[in-house]
C-alpha atoms as a PDB file:
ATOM      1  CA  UNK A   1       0.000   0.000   0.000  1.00  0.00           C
ATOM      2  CA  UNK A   2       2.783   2.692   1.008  1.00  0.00           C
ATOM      3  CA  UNK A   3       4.189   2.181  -2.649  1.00  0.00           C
ATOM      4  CA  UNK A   4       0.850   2.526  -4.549  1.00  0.00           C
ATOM      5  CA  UNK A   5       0.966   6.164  -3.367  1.00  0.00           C
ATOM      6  CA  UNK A   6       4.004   6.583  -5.527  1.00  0.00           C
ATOM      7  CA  UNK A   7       4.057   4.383  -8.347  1.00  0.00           C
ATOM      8  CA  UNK A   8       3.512   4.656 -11.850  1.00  0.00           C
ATOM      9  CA  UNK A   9       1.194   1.809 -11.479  1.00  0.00           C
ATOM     10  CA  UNK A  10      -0.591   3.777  -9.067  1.00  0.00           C
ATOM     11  CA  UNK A  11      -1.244   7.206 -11.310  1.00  0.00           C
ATOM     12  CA  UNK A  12      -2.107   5.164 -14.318  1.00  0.00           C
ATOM     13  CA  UNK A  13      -5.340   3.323 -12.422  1.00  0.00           C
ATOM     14  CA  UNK A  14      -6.090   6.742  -9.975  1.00  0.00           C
ATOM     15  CA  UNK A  15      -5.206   9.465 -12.297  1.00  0.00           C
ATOM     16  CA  UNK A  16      -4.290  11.452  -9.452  1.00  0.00           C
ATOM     17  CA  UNK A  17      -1.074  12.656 -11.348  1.00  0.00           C
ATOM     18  CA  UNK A  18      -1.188  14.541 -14.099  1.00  0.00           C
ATOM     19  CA  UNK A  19       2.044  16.334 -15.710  1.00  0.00           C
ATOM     20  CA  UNK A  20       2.127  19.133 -12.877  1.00  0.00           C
ATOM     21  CA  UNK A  21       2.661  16.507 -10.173  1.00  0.00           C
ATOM     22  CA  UNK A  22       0.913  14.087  -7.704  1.00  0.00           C
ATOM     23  CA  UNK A  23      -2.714  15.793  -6.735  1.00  0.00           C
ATOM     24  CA  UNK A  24      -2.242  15.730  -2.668  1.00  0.00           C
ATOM     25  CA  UNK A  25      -6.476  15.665  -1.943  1.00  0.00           C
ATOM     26  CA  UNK A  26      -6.038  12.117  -3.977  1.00  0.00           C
ATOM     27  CA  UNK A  27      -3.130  10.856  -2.005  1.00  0.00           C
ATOM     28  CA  UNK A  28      -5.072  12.035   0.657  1.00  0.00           C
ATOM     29  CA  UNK A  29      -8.465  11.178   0.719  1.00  0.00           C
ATOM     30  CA  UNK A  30      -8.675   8.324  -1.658  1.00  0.00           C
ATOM     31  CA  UNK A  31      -6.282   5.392  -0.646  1.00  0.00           C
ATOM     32  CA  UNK A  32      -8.151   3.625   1.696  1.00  0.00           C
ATOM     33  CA  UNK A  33      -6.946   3.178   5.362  1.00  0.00           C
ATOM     34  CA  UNK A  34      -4.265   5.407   7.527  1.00  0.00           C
ATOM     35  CA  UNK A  35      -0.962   5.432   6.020  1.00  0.00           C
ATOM     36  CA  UNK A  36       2.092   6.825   7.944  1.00  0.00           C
ATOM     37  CA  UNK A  37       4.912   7.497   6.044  1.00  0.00           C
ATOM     38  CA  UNK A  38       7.654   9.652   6.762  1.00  0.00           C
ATOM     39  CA  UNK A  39       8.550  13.089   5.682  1.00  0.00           C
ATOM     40  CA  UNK A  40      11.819  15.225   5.706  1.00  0.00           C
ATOM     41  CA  UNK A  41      12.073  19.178   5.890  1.00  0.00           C
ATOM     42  CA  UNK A  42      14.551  20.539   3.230  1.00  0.00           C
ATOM     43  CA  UNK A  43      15.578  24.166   2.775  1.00  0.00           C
ATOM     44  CA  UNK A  44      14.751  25.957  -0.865  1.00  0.00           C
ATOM     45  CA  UNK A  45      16.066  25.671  -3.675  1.00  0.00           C
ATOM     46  CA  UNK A  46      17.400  22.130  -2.491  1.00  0.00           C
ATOM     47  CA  UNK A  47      13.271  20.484  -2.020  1.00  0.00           C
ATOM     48  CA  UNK A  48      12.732  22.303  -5.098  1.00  0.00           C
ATOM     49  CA  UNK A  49      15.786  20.653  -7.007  1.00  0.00           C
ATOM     50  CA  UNK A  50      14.731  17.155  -5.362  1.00  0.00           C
ATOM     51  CA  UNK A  51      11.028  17.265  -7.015  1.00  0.00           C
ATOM     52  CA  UNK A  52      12.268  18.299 -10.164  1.00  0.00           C
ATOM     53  CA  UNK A  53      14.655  15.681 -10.266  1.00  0.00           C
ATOM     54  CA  UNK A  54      18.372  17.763 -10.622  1.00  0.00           C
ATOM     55  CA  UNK A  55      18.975  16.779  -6.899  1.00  0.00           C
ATOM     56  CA  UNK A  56      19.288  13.046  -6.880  1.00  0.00           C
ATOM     57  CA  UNK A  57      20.248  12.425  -3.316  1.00  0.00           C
ATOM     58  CA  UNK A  58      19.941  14.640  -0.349  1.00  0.00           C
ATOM     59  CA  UNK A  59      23.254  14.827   2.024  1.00  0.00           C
ATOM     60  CA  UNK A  60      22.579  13.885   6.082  1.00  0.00           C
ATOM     61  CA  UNK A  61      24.964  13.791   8.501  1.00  0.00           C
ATOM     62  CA  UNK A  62      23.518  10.639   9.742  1.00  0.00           C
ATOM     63  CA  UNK A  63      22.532   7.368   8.352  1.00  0.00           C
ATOM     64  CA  UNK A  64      18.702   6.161   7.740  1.00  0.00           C
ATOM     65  CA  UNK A  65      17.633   2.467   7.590  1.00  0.00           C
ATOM     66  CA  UNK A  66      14.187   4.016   6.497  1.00  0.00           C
ATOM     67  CA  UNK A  67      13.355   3.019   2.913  1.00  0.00           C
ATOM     68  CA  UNK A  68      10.113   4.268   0.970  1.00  0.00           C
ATOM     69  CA  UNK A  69       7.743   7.085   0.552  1.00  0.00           C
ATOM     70  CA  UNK A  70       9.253  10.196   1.519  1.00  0.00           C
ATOM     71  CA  UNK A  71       7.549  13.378   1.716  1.00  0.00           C
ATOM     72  CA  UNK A  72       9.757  16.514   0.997  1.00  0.00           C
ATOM     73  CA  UNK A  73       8.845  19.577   3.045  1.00  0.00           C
ATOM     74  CA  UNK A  74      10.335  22.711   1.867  1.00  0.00           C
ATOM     75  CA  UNK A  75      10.989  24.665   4.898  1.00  0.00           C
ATOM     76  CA  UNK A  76      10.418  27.955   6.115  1.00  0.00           C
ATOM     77  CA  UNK A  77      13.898  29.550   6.291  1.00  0.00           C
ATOM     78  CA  UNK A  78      15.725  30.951   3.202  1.00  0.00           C
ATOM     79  CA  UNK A  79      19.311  30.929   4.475  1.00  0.00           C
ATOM     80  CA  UNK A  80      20.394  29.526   1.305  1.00  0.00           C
ATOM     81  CA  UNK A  81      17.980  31.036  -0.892  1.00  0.00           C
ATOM     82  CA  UNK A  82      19.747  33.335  -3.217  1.00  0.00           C
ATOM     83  CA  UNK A  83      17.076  36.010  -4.180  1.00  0.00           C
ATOM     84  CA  UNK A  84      17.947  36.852  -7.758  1.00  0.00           C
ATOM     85  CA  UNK A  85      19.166  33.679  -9.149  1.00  0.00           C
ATOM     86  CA  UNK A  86      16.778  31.373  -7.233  1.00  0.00           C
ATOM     87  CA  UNK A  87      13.770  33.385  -7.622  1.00  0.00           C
ATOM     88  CA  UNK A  88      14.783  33.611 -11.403  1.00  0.00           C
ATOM     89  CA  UNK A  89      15.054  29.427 -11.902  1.00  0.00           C
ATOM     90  CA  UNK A  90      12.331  28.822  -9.439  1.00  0.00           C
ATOM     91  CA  UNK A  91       9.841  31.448  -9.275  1.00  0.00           C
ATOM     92  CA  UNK A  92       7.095  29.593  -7.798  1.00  0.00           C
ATOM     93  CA  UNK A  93       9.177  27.633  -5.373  1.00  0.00           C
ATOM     94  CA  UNK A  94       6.881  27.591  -1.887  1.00  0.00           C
ATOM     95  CA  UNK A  95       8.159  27.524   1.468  1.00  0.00           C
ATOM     96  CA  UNK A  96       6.722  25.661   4.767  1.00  0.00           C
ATOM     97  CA  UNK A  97       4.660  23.467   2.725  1.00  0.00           C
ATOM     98  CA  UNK A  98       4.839  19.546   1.422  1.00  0.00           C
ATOM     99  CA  UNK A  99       5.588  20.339  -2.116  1.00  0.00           C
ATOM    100  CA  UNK A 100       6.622  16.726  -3.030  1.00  0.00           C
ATOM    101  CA  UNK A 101       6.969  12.883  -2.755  1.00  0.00           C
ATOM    102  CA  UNK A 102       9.764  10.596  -3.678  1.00  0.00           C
ATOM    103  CA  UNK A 103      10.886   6.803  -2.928  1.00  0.00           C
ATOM    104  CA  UNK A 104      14.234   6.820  -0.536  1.00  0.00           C
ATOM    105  CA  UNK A 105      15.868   3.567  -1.845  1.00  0.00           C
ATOM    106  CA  UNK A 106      19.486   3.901  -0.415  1.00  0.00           C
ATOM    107  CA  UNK A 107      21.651   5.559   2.458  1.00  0.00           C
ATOM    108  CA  UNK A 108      25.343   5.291   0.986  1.00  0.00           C
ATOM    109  CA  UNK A 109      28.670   7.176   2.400  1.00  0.00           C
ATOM    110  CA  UNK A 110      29.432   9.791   0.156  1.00  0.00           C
ATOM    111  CA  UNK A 111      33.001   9.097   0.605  1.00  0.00           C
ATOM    112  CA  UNK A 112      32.306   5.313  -1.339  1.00  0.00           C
ATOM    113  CA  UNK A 113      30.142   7.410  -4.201  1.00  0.00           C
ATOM    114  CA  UNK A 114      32.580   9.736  -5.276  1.00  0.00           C
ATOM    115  CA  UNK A 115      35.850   6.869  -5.101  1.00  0.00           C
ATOM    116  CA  UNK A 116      33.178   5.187  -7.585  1.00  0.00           C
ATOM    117  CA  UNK A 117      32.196   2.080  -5.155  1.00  0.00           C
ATOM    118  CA  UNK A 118      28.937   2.644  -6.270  1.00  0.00           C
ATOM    119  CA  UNK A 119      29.018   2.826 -10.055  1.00  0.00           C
ATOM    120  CA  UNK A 120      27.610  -0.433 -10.539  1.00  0.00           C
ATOM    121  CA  UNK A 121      24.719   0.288  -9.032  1.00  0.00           C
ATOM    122  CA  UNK A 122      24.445   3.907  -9.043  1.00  0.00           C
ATOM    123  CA  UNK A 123      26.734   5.134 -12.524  1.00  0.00           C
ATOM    124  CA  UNK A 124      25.720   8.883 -12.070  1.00  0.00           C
ATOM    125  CA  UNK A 125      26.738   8.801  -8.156  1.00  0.00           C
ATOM    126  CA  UNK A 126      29.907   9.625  -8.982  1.00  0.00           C
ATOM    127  CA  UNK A 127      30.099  12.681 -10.698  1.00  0.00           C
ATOM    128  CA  UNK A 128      26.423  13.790  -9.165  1.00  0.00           C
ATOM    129  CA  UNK A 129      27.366  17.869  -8.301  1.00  0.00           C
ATOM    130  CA  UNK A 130      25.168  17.319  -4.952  1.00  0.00           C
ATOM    131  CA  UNK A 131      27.227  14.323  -3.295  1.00  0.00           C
ATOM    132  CA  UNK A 132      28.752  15.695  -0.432  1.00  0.00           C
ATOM    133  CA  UNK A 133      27.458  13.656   2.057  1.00  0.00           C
ATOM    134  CA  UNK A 134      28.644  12.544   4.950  1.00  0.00           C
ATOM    135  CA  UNK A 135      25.848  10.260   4.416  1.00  0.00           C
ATOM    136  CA  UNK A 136      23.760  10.542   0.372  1.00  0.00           C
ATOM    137  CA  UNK A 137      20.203   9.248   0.779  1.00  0.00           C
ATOM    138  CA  UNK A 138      19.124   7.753  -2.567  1.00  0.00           C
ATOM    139  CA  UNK A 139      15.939   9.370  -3.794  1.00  0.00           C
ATOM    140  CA  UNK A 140      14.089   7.938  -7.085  1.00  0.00           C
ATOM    141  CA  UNK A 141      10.752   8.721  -8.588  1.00  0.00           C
ATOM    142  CA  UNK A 142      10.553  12.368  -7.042  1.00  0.00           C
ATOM    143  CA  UNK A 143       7.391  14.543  -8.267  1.00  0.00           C
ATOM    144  CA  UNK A 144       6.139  17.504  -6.998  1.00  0.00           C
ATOM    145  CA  UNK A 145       2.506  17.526  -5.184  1.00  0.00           C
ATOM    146  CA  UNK A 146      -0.457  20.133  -6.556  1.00  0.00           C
ATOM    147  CA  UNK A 147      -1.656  21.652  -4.581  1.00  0.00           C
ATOM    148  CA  UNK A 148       1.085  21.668  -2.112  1.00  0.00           C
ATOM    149  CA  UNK A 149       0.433  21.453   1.805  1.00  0.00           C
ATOM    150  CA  UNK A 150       1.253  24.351   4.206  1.00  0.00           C
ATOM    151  CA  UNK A 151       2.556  22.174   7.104  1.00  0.00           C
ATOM    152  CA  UNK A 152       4.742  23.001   9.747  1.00  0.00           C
ATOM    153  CA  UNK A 153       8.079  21.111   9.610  1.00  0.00           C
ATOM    154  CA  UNK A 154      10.558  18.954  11.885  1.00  0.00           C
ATOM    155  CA  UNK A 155      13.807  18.361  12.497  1.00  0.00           C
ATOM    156  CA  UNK A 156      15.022  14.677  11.379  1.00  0.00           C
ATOM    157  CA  UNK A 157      11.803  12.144   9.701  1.00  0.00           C
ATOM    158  CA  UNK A 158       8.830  12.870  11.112  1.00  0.00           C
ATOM    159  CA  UNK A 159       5.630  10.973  10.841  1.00  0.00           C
ATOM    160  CA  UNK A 160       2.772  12.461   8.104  1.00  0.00           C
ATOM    161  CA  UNK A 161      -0.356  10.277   7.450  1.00  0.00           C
ATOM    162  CA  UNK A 162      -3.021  10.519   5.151  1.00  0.00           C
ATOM    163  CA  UNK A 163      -5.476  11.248   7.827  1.00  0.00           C
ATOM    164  CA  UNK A 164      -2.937  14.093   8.191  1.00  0.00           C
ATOM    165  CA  UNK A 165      -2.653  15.030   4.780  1.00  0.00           C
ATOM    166  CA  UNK A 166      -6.838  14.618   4.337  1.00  0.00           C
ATOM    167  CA  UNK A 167      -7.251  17.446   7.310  1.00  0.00           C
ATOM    168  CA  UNK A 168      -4.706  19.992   5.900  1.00  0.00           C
ATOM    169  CA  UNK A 169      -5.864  19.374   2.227  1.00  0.00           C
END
């Protein structure tokens, strides 16, 4: 069930995607039972770059055994927003708000990306501009969510539900 929220299996039967993104009222209200799934505050431009897929891992100081859904909340502070050139490539970037989903499939040590440990599986690791770890969690199959949720954030993954999701929508 977490997965269905997410995959392309999932949009084709539900239609609740449509080229702008994953609709949030559908993830929200129509998928049955409470779902928990976890969620991670980012600052802009960075949760921006993740839903539009140019950030293809997002650097932690600390290691995650969590895999799946991941919700990507853009937080509230602009420290390192840079006005003119981020409000040029991202003009209607949103802060304090889910503005996307993704799957987190790996936690690797940047250190082992860059040296190329992790071609086989990963070939872009490598030369990714955003590994810089210590720690690189893996995100695939990142999409934005329309219309995005003004939620307040937390530090680490936090818990978000549908139920949750259904009330703010």
């Amino acid at each position: 069930m977490k997965e269905a929220l997410t995959s392309k299996k999932h949009v084709e039967h539900c239609r609740c995607s449509d080229r702008a993104g994953f609709d949030a009222r559908c993830l929200a209200l129509r998928h049955g039972p409470t779902v928990i799934h976890k969620a991670l505050t980012i600052w802009q431009p960075y949760a921006e770059m993740i839903i539009r897929r140019e950030k293809l891992v997002e650097n932690r100081t600390w290691e995650t055994k969590y895999r799946g859904t991941l919700y990507i909340h853009a937080g509230k502070s602009r420290a390192d927003w840079d006005q003119e050139m981020d409000d040029r490539r991202y003009p209607n970037a949103e802060f304090g708000a889910i503005v996307g989903v993704c799957r987190l499939v790996d936690c690797v040590r940047s250190a082992d990306a860059i040296a190329g440990k992790l071609d086989e599986v990963y070939p872009w690791i490598s030369t990714h501009m955003h590994v810089y770890g210590p720690w690189c969690w893996v995100l695939e199959g990142a999409g934005p969510i329309r219309p995005t949720v003004p939620w307040k954030g937390a530090q680490g993954l936090w818990d978000i539900s549908n139920t949750d999701l259904e009330s703010a929508a």
